[in-house]
N, C-alpha and C. Protein backbone atom coordinates (compact mmCIF):
# COMPACT_ATOMS: atom_id res chain seq x y z
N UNK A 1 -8.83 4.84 1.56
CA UNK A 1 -8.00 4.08 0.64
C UNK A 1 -8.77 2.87 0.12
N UNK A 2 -8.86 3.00 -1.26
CA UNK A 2 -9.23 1.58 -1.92
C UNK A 2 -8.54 0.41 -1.08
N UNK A 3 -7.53 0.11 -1.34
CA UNK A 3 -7.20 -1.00 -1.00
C UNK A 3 -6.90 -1.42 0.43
N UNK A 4 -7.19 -0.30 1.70
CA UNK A 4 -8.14 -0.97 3.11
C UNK A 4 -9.07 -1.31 3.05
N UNK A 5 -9.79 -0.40 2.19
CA UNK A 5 -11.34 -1.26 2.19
C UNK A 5 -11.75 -2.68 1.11
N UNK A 6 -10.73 -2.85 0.58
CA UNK A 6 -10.85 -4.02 0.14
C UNK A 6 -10.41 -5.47 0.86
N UNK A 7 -9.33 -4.69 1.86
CA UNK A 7 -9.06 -5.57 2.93
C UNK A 7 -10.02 -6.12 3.60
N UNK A 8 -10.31 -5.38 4.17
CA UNK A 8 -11.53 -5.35 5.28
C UNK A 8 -12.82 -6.13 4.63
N UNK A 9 -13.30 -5.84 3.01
CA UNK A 9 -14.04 -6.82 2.95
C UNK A 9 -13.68 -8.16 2.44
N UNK A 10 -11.88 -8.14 1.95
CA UNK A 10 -12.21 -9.93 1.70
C UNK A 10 -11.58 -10.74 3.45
N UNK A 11 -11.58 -9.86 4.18
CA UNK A 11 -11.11 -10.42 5.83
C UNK A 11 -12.36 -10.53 6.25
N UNK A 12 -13.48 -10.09 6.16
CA UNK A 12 -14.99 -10.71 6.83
C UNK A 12 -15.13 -11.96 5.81
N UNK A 13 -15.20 -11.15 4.46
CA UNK A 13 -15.54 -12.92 3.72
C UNK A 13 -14.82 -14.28 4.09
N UNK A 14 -13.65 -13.75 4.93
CA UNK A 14 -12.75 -15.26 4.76
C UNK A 14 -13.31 -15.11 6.31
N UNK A 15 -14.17 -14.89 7.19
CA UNK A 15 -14.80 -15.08 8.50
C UNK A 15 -14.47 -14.55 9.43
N UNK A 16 -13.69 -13.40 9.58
CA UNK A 16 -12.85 -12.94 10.45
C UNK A 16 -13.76 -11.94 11.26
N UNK A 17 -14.44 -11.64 12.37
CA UNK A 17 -14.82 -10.91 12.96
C UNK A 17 -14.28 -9.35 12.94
N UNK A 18 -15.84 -8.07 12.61
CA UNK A 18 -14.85 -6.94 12.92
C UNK A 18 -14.02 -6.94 14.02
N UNK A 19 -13.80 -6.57 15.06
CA UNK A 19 -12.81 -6.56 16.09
C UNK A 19 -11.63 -6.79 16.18
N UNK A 20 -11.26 -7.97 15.32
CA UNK A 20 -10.02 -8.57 14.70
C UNK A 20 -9.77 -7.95 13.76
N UNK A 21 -10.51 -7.53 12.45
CA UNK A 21 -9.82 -6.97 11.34
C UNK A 21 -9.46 -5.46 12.19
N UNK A 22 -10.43 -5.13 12.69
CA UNK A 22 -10.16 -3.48 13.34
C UNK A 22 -8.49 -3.43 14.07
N UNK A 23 -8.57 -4.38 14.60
CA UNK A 23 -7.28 -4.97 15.66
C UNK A 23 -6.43 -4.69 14.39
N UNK A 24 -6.08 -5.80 13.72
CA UNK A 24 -4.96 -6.13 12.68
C UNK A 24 -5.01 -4.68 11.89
N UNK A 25 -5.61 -3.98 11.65
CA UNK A 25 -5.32 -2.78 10.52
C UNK A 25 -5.51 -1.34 11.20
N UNK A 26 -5.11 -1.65 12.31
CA UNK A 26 -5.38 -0.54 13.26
C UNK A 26 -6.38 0.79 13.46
N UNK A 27 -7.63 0.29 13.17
CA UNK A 27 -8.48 0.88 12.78
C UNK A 27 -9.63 0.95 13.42
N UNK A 28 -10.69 1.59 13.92
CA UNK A 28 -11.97 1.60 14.39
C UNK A 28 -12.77 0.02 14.03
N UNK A 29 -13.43 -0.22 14.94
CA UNK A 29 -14.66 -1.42 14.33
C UNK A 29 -15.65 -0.74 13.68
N UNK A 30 -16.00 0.53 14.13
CA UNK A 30 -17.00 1.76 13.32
C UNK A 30 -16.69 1.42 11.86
N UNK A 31 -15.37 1.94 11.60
CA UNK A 31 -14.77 1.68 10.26
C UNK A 31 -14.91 0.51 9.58
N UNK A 32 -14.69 -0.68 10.31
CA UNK A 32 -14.71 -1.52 9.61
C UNK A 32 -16.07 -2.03 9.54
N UNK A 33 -16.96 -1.92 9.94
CA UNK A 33 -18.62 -2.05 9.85
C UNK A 33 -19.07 -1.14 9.06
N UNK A 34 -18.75 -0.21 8.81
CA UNK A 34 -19.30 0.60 7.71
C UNK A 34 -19.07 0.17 6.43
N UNK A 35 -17.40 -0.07 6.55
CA UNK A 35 -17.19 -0.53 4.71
C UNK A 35 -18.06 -1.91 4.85
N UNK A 36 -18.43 -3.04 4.96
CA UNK A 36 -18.66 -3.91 5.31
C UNK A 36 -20.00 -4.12 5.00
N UNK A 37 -21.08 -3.06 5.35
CA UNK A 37 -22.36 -2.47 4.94
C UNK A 37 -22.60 -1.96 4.01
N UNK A 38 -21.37 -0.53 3.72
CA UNK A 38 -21.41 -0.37 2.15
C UNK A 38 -21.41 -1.59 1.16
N UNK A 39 -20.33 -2.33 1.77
CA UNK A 39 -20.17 -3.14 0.50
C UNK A 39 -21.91 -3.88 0.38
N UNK A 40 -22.25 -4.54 1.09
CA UNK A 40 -23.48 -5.49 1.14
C UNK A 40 -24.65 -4.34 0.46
N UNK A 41 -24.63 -3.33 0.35
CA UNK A 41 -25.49 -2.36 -0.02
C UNK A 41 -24.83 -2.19 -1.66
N UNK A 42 -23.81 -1.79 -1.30
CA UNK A 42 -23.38 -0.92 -3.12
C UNK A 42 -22.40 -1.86 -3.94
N UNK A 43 -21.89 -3.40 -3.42
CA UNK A 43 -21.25 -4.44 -4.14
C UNK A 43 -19.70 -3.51 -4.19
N UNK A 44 -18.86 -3.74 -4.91
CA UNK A 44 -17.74 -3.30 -5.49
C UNK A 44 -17.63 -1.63 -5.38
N UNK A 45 -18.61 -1.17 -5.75
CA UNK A 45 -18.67 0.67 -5.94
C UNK A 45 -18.45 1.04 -4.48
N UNK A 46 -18.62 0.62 -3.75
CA UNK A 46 -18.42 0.88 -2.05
C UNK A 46 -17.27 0.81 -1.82
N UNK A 47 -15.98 0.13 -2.65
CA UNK A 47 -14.81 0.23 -2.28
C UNK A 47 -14.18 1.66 -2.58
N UNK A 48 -14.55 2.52 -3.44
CA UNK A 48 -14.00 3.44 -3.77
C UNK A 48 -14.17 4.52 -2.66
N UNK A 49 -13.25 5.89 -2.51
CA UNK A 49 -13.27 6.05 -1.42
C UNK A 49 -14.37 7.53 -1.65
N UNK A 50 -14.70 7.91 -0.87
CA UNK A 50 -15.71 9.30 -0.67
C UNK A 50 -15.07 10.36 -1.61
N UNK A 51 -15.50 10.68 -2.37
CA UNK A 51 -15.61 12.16 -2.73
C UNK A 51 -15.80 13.47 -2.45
N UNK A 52 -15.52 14.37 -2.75
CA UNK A 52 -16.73 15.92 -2.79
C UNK A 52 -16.23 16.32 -1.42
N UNK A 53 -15.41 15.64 -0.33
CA UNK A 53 -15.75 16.39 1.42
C UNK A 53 -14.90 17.52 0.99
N UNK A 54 -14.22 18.20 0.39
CA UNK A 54 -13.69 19.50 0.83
C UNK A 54 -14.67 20.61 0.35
N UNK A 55 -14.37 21.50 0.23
CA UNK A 55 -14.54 23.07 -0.27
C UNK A 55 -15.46 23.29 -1.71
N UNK A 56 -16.51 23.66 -1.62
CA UNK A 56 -16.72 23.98 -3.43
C UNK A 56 -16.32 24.63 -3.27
N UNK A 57 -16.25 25.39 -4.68
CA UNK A 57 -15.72 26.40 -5.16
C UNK A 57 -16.19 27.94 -4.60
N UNK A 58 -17.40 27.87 -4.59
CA UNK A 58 -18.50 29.21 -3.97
C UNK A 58 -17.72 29.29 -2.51
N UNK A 59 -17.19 28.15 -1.84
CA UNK A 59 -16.40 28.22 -0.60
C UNK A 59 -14.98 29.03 -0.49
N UNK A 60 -14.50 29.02 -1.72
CA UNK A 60 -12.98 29.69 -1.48
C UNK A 60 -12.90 30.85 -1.43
């Protein structure tokens, strides 16, 4: 979801340790260190969420 992972990165910017955001949004610290990295790597485009994981087409 866009807008967890936008959580998650303006809750580090305002200083909040993963562990705490993980805590408050009930979520992995994995999780929240990853978006967190994306973001510092890909800015804004990191908020959007993954693409492509299901099935091509040659799969069905």
């Amino acid at each position: 979801m866009k807008l967890r992972r936008a959580i998650v990165v303006l809750m580090s910017a305002q200083g909040q340790p993963a562990p705490d955001i993980a805590h408050l949004l009930k979520t992995s610290q994995d999780y929240v260190r990853d978006v967190i990295h994306a973001f510092n790597e890909r800015g804004f485009d990191a908020l959007d969420p993954k693409r492509g994981r299901g099935r091509t087409e040659t799969d069905r």
